[in-house]
Protein backbone atom coordinates (compact mmCIF):
# COMPACT_ATOMS: atom_id res chain seq x y z
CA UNK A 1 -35.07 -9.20 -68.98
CA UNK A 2 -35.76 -8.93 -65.49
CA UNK A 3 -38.46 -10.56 -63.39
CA UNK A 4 -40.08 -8.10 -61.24
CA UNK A 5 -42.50 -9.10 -58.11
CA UNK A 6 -43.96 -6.58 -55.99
CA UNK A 7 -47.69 -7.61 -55.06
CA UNK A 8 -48.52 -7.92 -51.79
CA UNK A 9 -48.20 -11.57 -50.88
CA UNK A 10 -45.04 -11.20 -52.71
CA UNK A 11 -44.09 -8.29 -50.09
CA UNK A 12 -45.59 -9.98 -47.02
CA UNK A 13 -43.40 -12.94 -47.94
CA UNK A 14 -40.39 -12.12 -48.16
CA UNK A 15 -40.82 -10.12 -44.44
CA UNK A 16 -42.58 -13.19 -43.04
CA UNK A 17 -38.53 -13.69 -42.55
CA UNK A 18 -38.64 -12.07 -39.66
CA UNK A 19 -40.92 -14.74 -37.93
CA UNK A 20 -38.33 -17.53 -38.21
CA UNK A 21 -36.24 -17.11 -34.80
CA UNK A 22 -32.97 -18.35 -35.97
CA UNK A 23 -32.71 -16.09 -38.90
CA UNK A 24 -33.82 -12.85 -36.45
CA UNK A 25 -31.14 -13.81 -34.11
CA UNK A 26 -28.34 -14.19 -36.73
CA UNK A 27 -29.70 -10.51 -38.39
CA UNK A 28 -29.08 -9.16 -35.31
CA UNK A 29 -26.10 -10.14 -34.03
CA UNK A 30 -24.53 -9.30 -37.48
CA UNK A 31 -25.86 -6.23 -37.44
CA UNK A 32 -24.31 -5.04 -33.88
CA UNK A 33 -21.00 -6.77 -35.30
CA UNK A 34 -21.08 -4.73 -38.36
CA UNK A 35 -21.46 -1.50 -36.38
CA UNK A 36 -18.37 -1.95 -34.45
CA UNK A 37 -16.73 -2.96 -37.63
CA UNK A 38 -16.73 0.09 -39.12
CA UNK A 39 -14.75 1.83 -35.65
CA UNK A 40 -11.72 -0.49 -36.77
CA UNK A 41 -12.54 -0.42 -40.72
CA UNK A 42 -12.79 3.95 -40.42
CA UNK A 43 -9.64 4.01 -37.30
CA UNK A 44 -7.30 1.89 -38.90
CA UNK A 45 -6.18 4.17 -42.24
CA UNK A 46 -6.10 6.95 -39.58
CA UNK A 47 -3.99 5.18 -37.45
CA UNK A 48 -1.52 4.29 -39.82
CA UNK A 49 -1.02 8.07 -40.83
CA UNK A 50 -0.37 9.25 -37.31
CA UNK A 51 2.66 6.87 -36.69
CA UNK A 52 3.74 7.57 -40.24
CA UNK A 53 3.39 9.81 -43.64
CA UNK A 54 4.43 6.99 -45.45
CA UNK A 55 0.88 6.74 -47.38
CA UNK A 56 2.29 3.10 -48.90
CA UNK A 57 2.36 1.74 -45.36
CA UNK A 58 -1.56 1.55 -45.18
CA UNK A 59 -1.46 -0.63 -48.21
CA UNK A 60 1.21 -2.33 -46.75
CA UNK A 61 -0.50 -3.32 -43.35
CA UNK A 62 -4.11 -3.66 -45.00
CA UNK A 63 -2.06 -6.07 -47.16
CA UNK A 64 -0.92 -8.25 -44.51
CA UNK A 65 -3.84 -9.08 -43.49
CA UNK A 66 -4.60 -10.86 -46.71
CA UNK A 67 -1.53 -13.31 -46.92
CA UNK A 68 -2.81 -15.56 -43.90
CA UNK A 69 -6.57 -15.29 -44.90
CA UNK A 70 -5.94 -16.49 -48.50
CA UNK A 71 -3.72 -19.33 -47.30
CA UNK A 72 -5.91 -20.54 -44.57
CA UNK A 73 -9.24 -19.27 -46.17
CA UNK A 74 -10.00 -23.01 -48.05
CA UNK A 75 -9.35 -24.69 -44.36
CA UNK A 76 -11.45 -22.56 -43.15
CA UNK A 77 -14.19 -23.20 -45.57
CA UNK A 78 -13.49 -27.22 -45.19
CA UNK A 79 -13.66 -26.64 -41.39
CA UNK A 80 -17.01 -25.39 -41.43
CA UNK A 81 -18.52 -28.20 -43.08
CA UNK A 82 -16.76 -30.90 -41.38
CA UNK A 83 -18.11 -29.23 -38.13
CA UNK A 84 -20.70 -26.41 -38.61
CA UNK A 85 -20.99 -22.83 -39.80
CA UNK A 86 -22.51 -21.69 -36.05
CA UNK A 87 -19.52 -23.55 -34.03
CA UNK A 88 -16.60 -21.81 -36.54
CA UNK A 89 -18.43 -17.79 -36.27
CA UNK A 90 -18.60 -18.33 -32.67
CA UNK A 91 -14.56 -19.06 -32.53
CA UNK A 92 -13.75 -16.53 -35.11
CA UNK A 93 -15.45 -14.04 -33.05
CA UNK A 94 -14.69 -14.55 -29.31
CA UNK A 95 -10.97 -14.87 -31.21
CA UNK A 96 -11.23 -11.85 -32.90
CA UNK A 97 -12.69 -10.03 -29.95
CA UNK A 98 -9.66 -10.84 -27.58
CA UNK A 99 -7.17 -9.42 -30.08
CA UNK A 100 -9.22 -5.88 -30.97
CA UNK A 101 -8.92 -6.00 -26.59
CA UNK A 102 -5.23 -6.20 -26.36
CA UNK A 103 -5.14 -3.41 -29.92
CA UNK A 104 -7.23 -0.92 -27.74
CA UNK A 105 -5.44 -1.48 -24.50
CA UNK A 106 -2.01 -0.76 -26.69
CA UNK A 107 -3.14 2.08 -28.27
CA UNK A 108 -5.14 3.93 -25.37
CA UNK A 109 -1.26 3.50 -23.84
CA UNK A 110 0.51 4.90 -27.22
CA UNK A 111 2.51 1.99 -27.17
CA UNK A 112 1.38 0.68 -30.57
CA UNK A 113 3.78 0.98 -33.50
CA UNK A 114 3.72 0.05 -37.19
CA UNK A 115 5.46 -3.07 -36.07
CA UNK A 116 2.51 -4.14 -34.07
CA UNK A 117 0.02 -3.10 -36.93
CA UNK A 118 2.11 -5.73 -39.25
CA UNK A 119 1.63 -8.32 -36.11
CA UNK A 120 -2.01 -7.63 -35.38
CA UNK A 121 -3.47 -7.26 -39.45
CA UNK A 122 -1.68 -10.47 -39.97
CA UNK A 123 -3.44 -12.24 -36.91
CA UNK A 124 -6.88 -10.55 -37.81
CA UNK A 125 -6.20 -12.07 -41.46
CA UNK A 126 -5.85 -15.43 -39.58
CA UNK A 127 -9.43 -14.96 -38.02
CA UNK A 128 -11.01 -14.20 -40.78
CA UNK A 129 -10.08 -16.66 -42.65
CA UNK A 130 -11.74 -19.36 -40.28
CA UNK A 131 -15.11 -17.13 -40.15
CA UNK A 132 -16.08 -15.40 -43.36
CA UNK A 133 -16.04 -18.46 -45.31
CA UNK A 134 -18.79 -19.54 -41.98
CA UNK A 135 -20.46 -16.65 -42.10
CA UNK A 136 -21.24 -16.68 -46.01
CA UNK A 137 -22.37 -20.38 -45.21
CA UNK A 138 -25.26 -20.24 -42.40
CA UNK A 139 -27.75 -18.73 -44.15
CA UNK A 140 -28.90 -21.52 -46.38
CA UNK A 141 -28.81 -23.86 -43.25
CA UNK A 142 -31.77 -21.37 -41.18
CA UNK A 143 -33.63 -20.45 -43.99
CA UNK A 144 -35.55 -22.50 -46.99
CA UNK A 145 -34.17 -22.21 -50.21
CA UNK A 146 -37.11 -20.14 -51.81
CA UNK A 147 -36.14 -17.87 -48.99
CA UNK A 148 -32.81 -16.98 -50.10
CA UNK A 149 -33.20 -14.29 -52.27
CA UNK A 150 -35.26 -12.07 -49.82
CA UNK A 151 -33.00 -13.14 -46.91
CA UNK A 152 -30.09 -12.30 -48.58
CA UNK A 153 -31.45 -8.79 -49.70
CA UNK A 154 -33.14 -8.03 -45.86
CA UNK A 155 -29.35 -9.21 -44.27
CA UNK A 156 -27.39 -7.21 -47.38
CA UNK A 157 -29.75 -4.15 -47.00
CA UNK A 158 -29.45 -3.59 -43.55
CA UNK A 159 -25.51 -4.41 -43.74
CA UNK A 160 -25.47 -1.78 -46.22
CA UNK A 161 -28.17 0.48 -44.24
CA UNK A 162 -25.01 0.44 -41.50
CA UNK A 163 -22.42 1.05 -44.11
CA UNK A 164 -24.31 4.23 -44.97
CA UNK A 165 -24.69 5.50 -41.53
CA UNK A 166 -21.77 4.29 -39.89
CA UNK A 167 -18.57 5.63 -41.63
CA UNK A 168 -19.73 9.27 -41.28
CA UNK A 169 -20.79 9.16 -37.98
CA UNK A 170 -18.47 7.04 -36.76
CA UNK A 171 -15.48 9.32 -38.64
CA UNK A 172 -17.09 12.04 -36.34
CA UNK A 173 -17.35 10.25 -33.33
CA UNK A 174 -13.98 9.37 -33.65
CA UNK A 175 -12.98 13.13 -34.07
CA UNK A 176 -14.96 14.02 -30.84
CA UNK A 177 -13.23 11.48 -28.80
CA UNK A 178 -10.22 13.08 -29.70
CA UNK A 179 -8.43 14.77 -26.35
CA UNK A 180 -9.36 18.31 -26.84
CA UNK A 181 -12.65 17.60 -28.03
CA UNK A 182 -13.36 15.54 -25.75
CA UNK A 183 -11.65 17.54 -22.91
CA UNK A 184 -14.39 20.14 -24.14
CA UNK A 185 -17.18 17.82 -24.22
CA UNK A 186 -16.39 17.04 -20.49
CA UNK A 187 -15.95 20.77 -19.26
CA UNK A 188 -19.70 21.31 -20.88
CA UNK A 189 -18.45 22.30 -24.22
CA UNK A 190 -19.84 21.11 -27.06
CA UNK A 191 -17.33 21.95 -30.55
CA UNK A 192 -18.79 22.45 -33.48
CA UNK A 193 -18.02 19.68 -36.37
CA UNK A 194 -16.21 22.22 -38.23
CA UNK A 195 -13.97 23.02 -35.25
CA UNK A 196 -12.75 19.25 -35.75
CA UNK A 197 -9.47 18.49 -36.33
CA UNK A 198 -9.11 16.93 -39.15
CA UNK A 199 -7.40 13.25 -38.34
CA UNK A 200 -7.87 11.58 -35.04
CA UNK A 201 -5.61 11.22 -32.73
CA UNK A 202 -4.53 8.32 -30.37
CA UNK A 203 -6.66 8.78 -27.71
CA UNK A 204 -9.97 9.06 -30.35
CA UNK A 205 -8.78 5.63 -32.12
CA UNK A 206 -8.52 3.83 -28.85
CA UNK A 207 -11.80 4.95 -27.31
CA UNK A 208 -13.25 3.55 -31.17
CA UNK A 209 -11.72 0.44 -30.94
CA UNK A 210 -12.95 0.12 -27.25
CA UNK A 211 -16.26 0.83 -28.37
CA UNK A 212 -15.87 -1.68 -30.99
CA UNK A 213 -14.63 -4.61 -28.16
CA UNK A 214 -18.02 -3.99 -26.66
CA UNK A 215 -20.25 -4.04 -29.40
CA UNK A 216 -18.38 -7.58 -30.45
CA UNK A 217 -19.16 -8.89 -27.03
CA UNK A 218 -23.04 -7.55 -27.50
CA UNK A 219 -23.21 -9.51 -31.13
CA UNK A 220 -21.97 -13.06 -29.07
CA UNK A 221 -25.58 -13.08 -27.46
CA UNK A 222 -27.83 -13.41 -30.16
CA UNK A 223 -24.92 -15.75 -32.15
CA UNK A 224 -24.90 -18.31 -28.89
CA UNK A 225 -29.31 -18.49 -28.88
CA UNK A 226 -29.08 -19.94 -32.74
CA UNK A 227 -30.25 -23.54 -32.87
CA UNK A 228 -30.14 -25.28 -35.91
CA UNK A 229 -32.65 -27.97 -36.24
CA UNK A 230 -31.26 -29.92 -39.29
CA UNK A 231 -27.77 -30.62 -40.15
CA UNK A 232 -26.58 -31.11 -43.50
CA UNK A 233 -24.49 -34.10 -44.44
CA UNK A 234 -20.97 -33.65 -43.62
CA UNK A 235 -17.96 -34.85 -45.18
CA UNK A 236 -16.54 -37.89 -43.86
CA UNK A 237 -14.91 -37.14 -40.78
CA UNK A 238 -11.84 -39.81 -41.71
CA UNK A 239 -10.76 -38.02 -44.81
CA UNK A 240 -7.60 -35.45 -44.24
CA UNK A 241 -8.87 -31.77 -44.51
CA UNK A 242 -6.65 -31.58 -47.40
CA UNK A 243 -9.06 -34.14 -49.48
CA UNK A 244 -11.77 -32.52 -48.37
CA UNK A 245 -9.94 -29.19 -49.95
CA UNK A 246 -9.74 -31.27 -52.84
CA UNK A 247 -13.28 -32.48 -53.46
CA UNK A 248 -14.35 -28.70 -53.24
CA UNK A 249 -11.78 -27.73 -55.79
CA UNK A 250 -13.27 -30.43 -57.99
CA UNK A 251 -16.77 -29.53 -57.01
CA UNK A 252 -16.02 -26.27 -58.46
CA UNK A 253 -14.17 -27.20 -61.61
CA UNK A 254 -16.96 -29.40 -62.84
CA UNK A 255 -19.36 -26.44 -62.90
CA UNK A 256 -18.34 -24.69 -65.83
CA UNK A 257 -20.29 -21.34 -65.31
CA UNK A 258 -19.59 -21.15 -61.61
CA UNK A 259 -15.58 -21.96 -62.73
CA UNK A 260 -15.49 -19.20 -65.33
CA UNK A 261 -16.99 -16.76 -62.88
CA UNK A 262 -14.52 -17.21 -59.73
CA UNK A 263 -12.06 -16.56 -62.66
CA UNK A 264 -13.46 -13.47 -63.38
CA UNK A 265 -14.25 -12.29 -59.81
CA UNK A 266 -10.30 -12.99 -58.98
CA UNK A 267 -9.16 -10.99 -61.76
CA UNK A 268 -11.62 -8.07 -61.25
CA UNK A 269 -11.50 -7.95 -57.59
CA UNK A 270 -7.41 -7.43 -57.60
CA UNK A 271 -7.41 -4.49 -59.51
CA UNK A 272 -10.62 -3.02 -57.53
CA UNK A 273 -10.03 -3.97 -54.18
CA UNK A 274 -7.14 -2.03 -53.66
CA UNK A 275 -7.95 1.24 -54.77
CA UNK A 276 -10.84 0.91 -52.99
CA UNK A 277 -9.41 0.11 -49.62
CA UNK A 278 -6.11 2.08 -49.82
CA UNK A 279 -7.13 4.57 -52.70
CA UNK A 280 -10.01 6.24 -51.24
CA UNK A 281 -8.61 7.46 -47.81
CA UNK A 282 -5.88 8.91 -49.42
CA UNK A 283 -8.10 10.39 -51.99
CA UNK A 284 -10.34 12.30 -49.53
CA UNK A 285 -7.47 13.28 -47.39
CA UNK A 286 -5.72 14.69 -50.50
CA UNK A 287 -8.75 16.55 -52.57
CA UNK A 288 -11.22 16.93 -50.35
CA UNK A 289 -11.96 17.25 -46.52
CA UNK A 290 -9.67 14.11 -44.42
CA UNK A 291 -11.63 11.67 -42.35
CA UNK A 292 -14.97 13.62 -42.57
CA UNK A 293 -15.25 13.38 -46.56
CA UNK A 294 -13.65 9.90 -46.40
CA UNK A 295 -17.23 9.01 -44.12
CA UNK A 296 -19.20 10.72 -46.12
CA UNK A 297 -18.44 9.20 -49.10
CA UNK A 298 -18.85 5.83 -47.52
CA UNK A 299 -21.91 6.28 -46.46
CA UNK A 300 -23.14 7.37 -50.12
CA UNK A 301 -21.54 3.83 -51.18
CA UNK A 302 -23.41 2.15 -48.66
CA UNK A 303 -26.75 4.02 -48.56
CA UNK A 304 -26.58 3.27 -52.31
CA UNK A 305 -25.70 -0.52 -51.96
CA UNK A 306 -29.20 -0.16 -49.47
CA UNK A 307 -31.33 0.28 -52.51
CA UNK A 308 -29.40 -2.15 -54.99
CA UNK A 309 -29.75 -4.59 -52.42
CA UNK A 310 -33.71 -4.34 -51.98
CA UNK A 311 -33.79 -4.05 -55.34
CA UNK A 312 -32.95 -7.30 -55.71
CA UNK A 313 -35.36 -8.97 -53.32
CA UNK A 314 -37.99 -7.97 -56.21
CA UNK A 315 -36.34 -7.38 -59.57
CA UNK A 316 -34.51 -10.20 -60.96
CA UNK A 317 -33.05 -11.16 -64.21
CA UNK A 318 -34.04 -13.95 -65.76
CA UNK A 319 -31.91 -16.70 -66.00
CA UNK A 320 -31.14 -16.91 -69.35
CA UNK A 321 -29.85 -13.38 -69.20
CA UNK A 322 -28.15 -13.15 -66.15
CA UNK A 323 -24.55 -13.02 -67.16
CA UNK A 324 -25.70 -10.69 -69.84
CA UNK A 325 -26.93 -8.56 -67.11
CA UNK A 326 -24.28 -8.98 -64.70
CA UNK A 327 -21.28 -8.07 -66.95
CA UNK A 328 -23.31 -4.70 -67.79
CA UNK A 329 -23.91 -3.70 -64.59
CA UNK A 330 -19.65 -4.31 -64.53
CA UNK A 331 -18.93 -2.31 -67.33
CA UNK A 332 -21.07 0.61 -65.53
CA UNK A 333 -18.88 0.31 -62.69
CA UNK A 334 -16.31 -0.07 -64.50
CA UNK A 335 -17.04 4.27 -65.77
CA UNK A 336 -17.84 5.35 -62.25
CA UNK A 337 -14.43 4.27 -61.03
CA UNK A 338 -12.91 6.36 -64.08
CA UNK A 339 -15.22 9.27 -62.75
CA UNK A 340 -13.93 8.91 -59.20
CA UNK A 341 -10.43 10.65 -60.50
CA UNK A 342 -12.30 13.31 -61.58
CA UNK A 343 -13.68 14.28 -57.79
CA UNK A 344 -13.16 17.81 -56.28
CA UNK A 345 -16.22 18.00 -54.01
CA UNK A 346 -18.25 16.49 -51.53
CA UNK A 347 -21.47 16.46 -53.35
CA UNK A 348 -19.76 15.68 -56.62
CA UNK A 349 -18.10 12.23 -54.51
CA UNK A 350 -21.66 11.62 -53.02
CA UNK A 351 -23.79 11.22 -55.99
CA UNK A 352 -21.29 9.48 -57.48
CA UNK A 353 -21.05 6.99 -54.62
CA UNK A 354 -24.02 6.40 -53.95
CA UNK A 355 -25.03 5.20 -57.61
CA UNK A 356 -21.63 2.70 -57.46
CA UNK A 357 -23.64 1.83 -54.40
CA UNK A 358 -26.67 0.66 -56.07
CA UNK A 359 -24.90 -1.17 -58.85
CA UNK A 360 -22.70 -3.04 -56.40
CA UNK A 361 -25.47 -3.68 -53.80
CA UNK A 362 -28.21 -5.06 -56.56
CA UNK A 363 -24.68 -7.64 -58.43
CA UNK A 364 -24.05 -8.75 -54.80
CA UNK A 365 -27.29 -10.23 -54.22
CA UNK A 366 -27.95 -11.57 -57.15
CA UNK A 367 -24.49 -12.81 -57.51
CA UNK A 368 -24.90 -14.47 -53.99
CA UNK A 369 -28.27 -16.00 -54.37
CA UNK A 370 -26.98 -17.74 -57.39
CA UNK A 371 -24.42 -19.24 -55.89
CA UNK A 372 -26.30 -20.86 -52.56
CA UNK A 373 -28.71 -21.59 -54.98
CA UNK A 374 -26.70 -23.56 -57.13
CA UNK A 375 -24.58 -24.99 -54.82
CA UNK A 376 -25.67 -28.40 -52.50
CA UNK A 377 -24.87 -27.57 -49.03
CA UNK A 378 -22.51 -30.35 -47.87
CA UNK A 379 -20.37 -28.21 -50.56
CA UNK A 380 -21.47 -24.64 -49.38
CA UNK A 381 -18.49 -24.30 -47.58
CA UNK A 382 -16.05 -25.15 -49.42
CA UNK A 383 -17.13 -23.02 -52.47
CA UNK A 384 -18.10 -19.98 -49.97
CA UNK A 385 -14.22 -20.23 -49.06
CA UNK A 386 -13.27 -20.02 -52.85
CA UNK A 387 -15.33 -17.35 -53.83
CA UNK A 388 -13.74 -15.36 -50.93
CA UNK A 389 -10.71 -16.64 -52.36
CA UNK A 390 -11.29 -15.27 -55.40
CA UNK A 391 -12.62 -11.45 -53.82
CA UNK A 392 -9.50 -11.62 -51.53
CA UNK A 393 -6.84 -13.81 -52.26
CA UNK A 394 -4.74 -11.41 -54.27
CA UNK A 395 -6.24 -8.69 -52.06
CA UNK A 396 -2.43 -8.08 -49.90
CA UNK A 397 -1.15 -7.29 -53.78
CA UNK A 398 -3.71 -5.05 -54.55
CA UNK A 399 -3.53 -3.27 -51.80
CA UNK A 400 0.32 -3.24 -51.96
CA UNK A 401 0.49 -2.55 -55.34
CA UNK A 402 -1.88 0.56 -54.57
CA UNK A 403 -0.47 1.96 -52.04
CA UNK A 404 3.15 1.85 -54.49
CA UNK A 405 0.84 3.44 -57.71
CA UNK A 406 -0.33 6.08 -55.52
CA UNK A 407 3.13 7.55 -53.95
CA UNK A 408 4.40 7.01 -57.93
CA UNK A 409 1.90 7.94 -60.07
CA UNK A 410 -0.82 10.06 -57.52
CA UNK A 411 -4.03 8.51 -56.34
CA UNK A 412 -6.00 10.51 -59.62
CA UNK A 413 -3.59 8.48 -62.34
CA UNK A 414 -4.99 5.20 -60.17
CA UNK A 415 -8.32 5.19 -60.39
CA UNK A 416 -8.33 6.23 -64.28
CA UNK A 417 -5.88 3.27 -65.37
CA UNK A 418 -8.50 1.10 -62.83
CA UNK A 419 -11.75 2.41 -64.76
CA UNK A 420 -10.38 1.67 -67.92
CA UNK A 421 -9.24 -1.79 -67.07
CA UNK A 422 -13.00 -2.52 -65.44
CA UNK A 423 -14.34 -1.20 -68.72
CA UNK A 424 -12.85 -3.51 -70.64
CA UNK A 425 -12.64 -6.83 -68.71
CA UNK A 426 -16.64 -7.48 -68.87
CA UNK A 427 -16.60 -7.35 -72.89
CA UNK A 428 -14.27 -9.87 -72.84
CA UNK A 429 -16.10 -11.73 -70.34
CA UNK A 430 -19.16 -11.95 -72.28
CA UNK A 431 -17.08 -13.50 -74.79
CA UNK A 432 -17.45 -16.79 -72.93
CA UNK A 433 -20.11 -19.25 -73.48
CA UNK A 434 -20.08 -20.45 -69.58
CA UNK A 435 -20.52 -16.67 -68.74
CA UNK A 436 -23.61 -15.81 -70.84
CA UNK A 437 -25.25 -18.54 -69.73
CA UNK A 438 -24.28 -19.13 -65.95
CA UNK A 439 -28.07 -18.65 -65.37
CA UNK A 440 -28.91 -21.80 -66.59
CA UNK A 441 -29.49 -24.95 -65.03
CA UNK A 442 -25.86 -27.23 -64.57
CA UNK A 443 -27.23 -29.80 -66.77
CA UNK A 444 -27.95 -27.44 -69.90
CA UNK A 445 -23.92 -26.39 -69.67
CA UNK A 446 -22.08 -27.64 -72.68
């Protein structure tokens, strides 16, 4: 069932990676990025709750975010193979840079509000929308396409490595730039993490998102050295953006496996995303220990998602059974998200974390290597920007509809009716030809 390779040319291979300047550069710089992600992705839930105890306003402004970057998410995609993957991350990210600067300067002043929040999520939705679909894009453009699997696994399994570290250290960090802690730190005192309060203040989120603005402005460097020494054909420049939109759609339609799964993905994706986003903040603040809990747990996730994702670079299913395979792994997900509800401890939300960690991490890869795989790269894209579609389009509803569930039926009744739902969906999907056998070549596809 699944294709394991770990000899030692097989090993040395898959680093020899490392060698190939373009692809170094690009781990890099979106490895710095990712670190000063997480000040913004732990800050923000934080933030919300100081300037209100309305708990549905964090799904509301995580939420706003989404409506611009699912509208504008297929130009996006369409943009960045009319031009280039390279030329659209290096907008998105000077772009996203200057608006994280004017956040930070706002909120260092306590002159932010949950007005502004609406304002800026919607603007960093616009952003995003121009450089995920980019970002998801490059990597079959440096590398060769045997290379995929073991770049994607080295770039997911350090992105995860961060996602493990980051959220609890940044949640403390966060906490010790805090005024009193930090007016300690600077008289020579240094406060123990219990003596922590237990939500940031303003001061502590500003100096964060500060930290992030540099960090963004280190990742440029390495972005701006990538050359890329082959172009792939583009579409023709004299067609509208809106038939180039179209020839993706229909790209994507007359795949049948790759169809059936972006159904899938959108379905299971809007009633995950949310929970996960708005659901486990709220979670950790109510049953277990605030922001330092919330980062712990986090880190679990992502130290987990570190394994699934090597995993992948050397355990594979076969092709004929890769749906099959998939669509478990779902359904296992689909209990840990039921056990989630059942949390009352640290160590109980860590294990648990940390193996949703491993199950997401090893799907991811092997769900993305498929798809560059599969997918001719005058198209990439175009069908990058649909599968985000599909993982975020309904995301502002999810998270909406979330935060709503959880101030009327209590974050616990969530993420049972969730598990259940993610239980089920994956039996059904198997029910689907173009789903069992989305490991097989196009041409085999009835």
């Amino acid at each position: 069932m699944i294709n394991v390779l770990l000899n030692k040319n097989k090993l040395k291979q898959r680093f020899n990676l490392f060698r190939n300047r373009n692809f170094r550069l690009l781990w890099f710089g979106s490895l710095v990025a990712m670190m000063g992600d997480f000040f913004l992705f732990v800050g923000m839930p934080f933030l919300i709750m100081n300037l209100t105890e309305d708990r549905a306003t964090i799904g509301g402004v995580l939420a706003v975010a989404g409506i611009p970057r699912a509208l504008l998410l297929l130009f996006g995609g369409a943009l960045s193979d009319r031009f280039s993957p390279l030329l659209m991350m290096k907008v998105s990210r000077v772009a996203f840079m200057l608006l994280l600067l004017l956040m930070t300067t706002l909120i260092l002043n306590e002159s932010i509000s949950i007005a502004g929040l609406y304002v800026f999520s919607g603007l960093m939705g616009v952003i995003g929308a121009f450089g995920m679909p980019a970002s998801m894009a490059i990597l079959p453009l440096l590398v060769k396409r045997e290379e995929l699997a073991p770049a994607n696994a080295i770039t997911g399994s350090t992105s995860q490595l961060i996602s493990a570290l980051a959220p609890a250290l940044v949640g403390i960090a966060v906490l010790y730039l805090s005024t009193e802690p930090f007016k300690a730190i600077l008289l020579g005192s240094w406060p123990a993490i219990e003596d922590l309060p237990r939500r940031a203040d303003m001061q502590g989120i500003g100096l964060a998102y500060a930290i992030d603005v540099l960090l963004i402005i280190v990742s440029m460097i390495p972005l701006w050295l990538i050359k890329l020494e082959t172009e792939p054909k583009r579409p023709n420049q004299t067609d509208s953006i809106m038939t180039s939109i179209q020839d993706g759609f229909s790209y994507v339609w007359q795949d049948a496996s790759l169809r059936a799964f972006i159904i899938y993905m959108t379905i299971t994706t809007f009633v995950s995303m949310g929970p996960q986003m708005v659901g486990m903040p709220v979670l950790a603040d109510d049953n277990l220990n605030g922001m330092r809990s919330f980062g712990v747990l986090m880190s679990a996730q992502g130290l987990g998602a570190v394994f699934g994702s090597l995993l992948a670079a050397f355990a594979t299913p076969a092709a004929s059974l890769l749906g099959p395979v998939v669509m478990t792994l779902a359904i296992v997900r689909g209990f840990g998200t039921l056990l989630i509800a059942a949390i009352t401890s640290d160590q109980q939300g860590i294990l648990l974390m940390t193996t949703m960690g491993i199950l997401t991490g090893y799907s991811s890869i092997v769900f993305m290597t498929w798809v560059q795989k599969r997918v001719s790269l005058e198209y990439i894209g175009r069908v990058m920007s649909l599968v985000m579609l599909a993982v975020m389009g309904l995301q502002p509803l999810s998270q909406g509809f979330s935060g709503w569930f959880i101030d009327f039926a209590g974050v616990t009744t969530l993420f049972i009716s969730i598990g259940f739902f993610m239980i089920i969906t994956p039996f059904f999907a198997l029910l689907s030809a173009d789903i069992r056998n989305m490991g097989e070549p196009k041409k085999t596809q009835q």
